[in-house]
N, C-alpha and C. Protein backbone atom coordinates (compact mmCIF):
# COMPACT_ATOMS: atom_id res chain seq x y z
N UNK A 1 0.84 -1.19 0.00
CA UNK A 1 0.00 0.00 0.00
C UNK A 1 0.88 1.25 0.00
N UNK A 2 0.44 1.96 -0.97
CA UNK A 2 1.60 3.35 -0.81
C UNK A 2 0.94 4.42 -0.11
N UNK A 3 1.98 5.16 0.45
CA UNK A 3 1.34 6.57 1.37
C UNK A 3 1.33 7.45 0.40
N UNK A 4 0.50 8.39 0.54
CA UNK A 4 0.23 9.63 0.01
C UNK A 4 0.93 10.62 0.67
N UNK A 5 1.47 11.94 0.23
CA UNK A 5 1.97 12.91 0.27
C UNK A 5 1.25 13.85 -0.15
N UNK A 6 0.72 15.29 0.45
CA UNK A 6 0.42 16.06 -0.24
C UNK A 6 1.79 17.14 -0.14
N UNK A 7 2.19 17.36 -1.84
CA UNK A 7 3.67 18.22 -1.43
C UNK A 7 3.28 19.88 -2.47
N UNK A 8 3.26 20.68 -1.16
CA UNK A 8 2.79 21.99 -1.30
C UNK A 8 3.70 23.10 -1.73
N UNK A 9 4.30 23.45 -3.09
CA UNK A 9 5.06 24.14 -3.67
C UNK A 9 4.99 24.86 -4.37
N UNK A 10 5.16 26.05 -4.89
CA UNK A 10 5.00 26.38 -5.81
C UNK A 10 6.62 26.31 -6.76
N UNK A 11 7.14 26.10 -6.93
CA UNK A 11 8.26 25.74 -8.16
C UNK A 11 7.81 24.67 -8.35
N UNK A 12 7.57 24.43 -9.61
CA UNK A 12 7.36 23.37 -10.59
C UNK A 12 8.31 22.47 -10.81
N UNK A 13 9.90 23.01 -10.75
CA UNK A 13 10.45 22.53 -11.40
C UNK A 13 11.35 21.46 -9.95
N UNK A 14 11.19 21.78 -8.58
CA UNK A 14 11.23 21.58 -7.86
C UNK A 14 10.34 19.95 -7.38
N UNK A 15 9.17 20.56 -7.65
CA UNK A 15 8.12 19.60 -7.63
C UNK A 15 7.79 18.21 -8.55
N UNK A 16 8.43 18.58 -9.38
CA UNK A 16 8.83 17.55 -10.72
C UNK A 16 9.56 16.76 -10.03
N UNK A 17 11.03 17.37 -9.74
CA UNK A 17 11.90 16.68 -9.29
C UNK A 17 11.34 15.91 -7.93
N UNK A 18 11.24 16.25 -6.96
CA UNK A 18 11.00 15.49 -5.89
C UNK A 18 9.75 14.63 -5.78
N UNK A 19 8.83 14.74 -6.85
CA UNK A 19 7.66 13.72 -6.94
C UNK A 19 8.40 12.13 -7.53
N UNK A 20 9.13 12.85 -8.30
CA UNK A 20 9.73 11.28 -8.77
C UNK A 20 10.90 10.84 -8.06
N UNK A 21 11.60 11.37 -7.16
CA UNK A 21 11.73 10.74 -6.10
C UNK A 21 11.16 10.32 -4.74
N UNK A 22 10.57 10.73 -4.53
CA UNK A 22 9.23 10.27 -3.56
C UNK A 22 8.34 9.05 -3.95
N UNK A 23 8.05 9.05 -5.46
CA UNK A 23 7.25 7.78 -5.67
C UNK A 23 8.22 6.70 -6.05
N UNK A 24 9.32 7.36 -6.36
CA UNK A 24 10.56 5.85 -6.37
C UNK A 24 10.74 5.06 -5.11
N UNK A 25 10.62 5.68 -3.90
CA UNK A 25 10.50 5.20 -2.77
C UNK A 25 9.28 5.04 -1.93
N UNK A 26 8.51 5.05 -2.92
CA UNK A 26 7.12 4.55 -2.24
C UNK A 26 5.73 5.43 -2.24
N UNK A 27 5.96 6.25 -2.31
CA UNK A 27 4.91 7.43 -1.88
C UNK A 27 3.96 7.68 -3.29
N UNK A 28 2.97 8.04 -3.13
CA UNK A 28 2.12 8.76 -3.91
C UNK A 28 2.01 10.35 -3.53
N UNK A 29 1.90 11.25 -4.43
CA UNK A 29 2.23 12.58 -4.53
C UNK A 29 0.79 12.86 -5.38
N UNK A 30 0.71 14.17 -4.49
CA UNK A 30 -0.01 14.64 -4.90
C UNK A 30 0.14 16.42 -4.80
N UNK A 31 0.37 16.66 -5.68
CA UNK A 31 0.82 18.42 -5.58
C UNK A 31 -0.14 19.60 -5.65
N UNK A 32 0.03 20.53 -4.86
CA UNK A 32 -0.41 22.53 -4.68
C UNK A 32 0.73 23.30 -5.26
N UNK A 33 0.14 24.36 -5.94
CA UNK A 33 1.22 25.32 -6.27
C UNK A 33 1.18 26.27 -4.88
N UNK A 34 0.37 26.15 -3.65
CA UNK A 34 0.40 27.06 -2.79
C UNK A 34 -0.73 27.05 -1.86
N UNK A 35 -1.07 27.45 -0.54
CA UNK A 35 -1.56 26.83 0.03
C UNK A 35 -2.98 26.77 0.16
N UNK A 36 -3.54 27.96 -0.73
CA UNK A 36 -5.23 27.83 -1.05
C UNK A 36 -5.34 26.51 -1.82
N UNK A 37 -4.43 26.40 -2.79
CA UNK A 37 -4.72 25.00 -3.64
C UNK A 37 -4.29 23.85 -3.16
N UNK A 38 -4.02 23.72 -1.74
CA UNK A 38 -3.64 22.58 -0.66
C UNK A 38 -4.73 22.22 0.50
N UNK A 39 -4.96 23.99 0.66
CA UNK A 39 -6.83 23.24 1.15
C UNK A 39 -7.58 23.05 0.72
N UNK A 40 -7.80 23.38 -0.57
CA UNK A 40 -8.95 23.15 -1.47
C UNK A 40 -8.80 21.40 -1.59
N UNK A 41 -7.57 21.07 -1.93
CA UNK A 41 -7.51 19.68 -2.05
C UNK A 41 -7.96 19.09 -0.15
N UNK A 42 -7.33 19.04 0.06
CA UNK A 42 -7.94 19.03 1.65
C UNK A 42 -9.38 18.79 2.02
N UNK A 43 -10.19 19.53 1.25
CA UNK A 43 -11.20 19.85 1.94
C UNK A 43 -12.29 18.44 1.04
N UNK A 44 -11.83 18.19 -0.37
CA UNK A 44 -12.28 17.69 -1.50
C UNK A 44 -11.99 16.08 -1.44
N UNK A 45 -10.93 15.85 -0.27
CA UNK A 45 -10.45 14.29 -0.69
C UNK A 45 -10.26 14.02 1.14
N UNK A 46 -10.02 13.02 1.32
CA UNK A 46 -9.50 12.25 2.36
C UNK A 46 -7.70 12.51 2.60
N UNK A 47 -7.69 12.79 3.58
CA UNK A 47 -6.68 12.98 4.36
C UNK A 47 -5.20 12.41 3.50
N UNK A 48 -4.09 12.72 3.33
CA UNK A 48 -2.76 12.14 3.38
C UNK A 48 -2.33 11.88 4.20
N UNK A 49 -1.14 11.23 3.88
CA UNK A 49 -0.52 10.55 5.45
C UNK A 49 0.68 11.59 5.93
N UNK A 50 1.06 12.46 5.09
CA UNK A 50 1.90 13.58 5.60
C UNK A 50 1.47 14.72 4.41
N UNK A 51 2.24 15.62 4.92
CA UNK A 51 2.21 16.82 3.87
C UNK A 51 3.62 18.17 3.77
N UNK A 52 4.12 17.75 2.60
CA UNK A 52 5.58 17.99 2.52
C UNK A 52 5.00 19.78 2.16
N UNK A 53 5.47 21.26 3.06
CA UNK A 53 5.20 22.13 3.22
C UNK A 53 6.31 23.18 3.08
N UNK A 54 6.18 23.88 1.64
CA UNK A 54 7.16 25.16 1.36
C UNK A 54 6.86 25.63 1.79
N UNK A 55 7.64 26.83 2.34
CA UNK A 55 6.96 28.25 2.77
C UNK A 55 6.97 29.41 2.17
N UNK A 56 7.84 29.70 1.29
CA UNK A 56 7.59 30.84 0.51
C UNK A 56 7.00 30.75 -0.66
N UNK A 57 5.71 31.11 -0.61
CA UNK A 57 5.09 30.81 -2.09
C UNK A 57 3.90 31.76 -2.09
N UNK A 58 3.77 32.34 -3.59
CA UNK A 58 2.68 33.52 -3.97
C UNK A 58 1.14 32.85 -3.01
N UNK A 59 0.52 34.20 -2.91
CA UNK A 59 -1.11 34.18 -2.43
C UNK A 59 -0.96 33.60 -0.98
N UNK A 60 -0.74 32.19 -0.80
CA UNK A 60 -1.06 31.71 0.64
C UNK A 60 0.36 30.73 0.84
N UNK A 61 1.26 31.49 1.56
CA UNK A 61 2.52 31.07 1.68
C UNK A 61 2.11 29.99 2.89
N UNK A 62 3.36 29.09 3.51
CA UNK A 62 3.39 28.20 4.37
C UNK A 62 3.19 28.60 5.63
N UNK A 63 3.23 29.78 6.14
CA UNK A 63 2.76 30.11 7.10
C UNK A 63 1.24 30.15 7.60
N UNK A 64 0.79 30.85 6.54
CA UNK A 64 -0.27 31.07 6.28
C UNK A 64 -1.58 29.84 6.02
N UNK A 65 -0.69 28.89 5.33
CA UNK A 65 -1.14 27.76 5.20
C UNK A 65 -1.79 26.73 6.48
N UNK A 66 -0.29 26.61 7.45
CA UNK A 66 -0.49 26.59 8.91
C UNK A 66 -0.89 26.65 9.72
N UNK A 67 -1.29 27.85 9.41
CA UNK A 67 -2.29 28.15 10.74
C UNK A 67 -3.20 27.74 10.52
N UNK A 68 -4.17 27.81 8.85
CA UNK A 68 -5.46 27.68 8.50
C UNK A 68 -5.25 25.69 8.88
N UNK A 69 -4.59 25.20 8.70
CA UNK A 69 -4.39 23.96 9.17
C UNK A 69 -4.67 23.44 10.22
N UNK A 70 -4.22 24.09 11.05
CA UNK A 70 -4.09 24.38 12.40
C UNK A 70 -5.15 24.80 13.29
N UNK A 71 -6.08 25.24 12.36
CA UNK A 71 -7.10 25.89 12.88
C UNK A 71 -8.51 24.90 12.65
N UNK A 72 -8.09 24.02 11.84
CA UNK A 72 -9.35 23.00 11.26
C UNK A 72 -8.86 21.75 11.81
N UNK A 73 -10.19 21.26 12.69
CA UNK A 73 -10.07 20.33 13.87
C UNK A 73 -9.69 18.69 12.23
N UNK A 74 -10.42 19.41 11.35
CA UNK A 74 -10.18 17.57 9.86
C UNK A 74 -8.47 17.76 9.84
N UNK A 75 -7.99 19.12 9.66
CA UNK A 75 -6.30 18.78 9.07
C UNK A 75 -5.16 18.99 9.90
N UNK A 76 -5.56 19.72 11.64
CA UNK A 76 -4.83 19.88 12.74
C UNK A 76 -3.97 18.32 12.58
N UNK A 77 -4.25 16.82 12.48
CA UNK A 77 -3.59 16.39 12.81
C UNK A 77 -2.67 15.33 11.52
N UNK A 78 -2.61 15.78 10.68
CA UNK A 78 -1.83 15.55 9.68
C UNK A 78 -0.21 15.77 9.95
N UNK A 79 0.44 15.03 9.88
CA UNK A 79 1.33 14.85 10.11
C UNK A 79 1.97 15.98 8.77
N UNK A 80 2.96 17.14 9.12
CA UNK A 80 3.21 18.06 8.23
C UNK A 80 5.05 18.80 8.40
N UNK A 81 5.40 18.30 7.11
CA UNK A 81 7.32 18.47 7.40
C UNK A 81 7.16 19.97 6.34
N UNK A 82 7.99 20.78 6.86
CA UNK A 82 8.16 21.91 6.29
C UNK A 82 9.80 21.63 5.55
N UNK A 83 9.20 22.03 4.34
CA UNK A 83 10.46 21.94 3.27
C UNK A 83 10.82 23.47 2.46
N UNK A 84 12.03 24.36 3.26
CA UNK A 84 12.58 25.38 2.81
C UNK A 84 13.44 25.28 2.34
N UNK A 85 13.87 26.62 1.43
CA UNK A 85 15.00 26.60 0.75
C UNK A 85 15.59 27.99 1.44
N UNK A 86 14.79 28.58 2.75
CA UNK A 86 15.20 29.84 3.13
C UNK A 86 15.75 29.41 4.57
N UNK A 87 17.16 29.73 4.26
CA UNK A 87 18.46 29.51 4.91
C UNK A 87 18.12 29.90 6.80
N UNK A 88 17.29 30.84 6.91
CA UNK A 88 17.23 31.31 8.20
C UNK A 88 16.64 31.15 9.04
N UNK A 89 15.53 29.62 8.14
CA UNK A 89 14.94 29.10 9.12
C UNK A 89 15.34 27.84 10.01
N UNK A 90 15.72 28.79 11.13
CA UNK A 90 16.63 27.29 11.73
C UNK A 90 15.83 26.44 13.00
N UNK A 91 16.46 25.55 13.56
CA UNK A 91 16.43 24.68 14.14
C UNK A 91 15.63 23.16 13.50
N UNK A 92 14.60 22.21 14.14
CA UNK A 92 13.98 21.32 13.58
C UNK A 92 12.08 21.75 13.76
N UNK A 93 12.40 22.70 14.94
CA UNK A 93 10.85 22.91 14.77
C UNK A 93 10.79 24.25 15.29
N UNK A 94 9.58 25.14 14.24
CA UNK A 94 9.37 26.49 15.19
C UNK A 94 7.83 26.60 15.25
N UNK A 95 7.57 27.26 16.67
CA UNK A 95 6.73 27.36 17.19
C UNK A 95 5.72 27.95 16.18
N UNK A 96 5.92 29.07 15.34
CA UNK A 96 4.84 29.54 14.97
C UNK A 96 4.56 28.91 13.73
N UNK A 97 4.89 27.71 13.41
CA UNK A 97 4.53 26.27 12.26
C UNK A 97 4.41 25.35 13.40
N UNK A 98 3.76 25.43 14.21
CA UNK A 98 2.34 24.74 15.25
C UNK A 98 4.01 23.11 15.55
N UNK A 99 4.76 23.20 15.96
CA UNK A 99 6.04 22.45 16.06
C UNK A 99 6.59 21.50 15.02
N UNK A 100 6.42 21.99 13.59
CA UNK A 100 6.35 20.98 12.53
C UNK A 100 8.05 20.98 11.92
N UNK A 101 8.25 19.81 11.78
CA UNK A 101 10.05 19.49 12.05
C UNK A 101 10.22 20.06 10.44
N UNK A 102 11.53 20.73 10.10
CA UNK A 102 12.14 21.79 9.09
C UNK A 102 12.84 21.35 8.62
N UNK A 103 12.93 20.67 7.41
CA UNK A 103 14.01 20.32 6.47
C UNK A 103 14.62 20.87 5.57
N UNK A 104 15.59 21.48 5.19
CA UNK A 104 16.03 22.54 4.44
C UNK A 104 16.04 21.59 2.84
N UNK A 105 15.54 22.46 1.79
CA UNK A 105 15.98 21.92 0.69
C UNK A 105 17.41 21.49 0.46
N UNK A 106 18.28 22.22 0.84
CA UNK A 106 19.61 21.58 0.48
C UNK A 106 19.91 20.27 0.91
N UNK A 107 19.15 19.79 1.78
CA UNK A 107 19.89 18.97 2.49
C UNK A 107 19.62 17.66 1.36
N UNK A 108 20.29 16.53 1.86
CA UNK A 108 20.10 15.15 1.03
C UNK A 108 18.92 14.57 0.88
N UNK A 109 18.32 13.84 -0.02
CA UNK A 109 17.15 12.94 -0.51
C UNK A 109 16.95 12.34 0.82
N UNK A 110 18.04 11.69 1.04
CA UNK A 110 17.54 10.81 2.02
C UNK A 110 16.98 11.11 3.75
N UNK A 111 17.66 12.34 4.04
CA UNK A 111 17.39 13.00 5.03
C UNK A 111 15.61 13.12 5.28
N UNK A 112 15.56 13.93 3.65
CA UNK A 112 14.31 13.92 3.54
C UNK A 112 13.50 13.04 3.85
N UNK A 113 13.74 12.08 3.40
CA UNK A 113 12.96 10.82 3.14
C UNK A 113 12.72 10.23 4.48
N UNK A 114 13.86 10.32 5.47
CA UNK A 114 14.02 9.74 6.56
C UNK A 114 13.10 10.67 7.42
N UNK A 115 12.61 11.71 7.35
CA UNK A 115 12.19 12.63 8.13
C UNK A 115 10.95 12.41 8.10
N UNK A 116 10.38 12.59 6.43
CA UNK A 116 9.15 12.27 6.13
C UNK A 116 8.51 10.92 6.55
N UNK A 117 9.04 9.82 6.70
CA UNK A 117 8.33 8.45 7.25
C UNK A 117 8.48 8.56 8.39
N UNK A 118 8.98 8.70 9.43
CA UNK A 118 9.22 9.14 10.50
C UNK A 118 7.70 9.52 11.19
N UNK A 119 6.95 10.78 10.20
CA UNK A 119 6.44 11.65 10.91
C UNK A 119 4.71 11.24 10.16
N UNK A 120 5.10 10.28 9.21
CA UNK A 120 3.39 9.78 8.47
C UNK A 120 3.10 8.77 8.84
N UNK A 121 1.48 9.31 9.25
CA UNK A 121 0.56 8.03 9.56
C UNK A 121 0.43 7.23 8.41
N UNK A 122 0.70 5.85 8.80
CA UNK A 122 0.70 5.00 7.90
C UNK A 122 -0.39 3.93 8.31
């Protein structure tokens, strides 16, 4: 049985790339260019088992996304890894992304990968 991913980005070219590594290792993907088009999916389908979360992105960035997450008793408990490429967000979890662990884009596939199963209901 494969897990679902909902992975919330807006670079395309980003999203290309990491869908086909994600479903090489198991996952089903399912992509937002941003985070109105992450609840809309949300609201329309049954739950994923995690949800891989950019934060800088046009209209409804990852913050923003968050909270509205956060705020809806259906998607509060979705298991949700924040995936930046902005250098200054440090540590593994910050408070005002409701304690959701931070993986920097640079880092390795596998990091990723290791982070993301980790944290999905399966």
């Amino acid at each position: 049985m494969k897990r679902l991913v909902l992975f919330v980005d807006d670079d395309v070219d980003v999203r290309d790339a990491y869908c086909d590594l994600l479903e090489l290792n198991g996952w089903e993907v399912v992509t937002a260019g941003d985070g109105f088009e992450a609840l809309a999916w949300l609201a329309a389908n049954p739950a994923p088992n995690a949800i891989l979360l950019d934060l800088k992105m046009p209209r409804c960035d990852g913050y923003q996304f968050r909270a509205a997450q956060l705020d809806e008793p259906r998607y509060r408990d979705i298991p949700t890894l924040v995936f930046t490429g902005d250098v200054k967000v440090e540590g593994s979890r910050l408070p005002s992304l409701g304690g959701a662990p931070v993986v920097h884009k640079s880092a390795d596939f596998e990091k990723l990968l290791k982070l993301l199963d980790q944290i999905a209901k399966v």
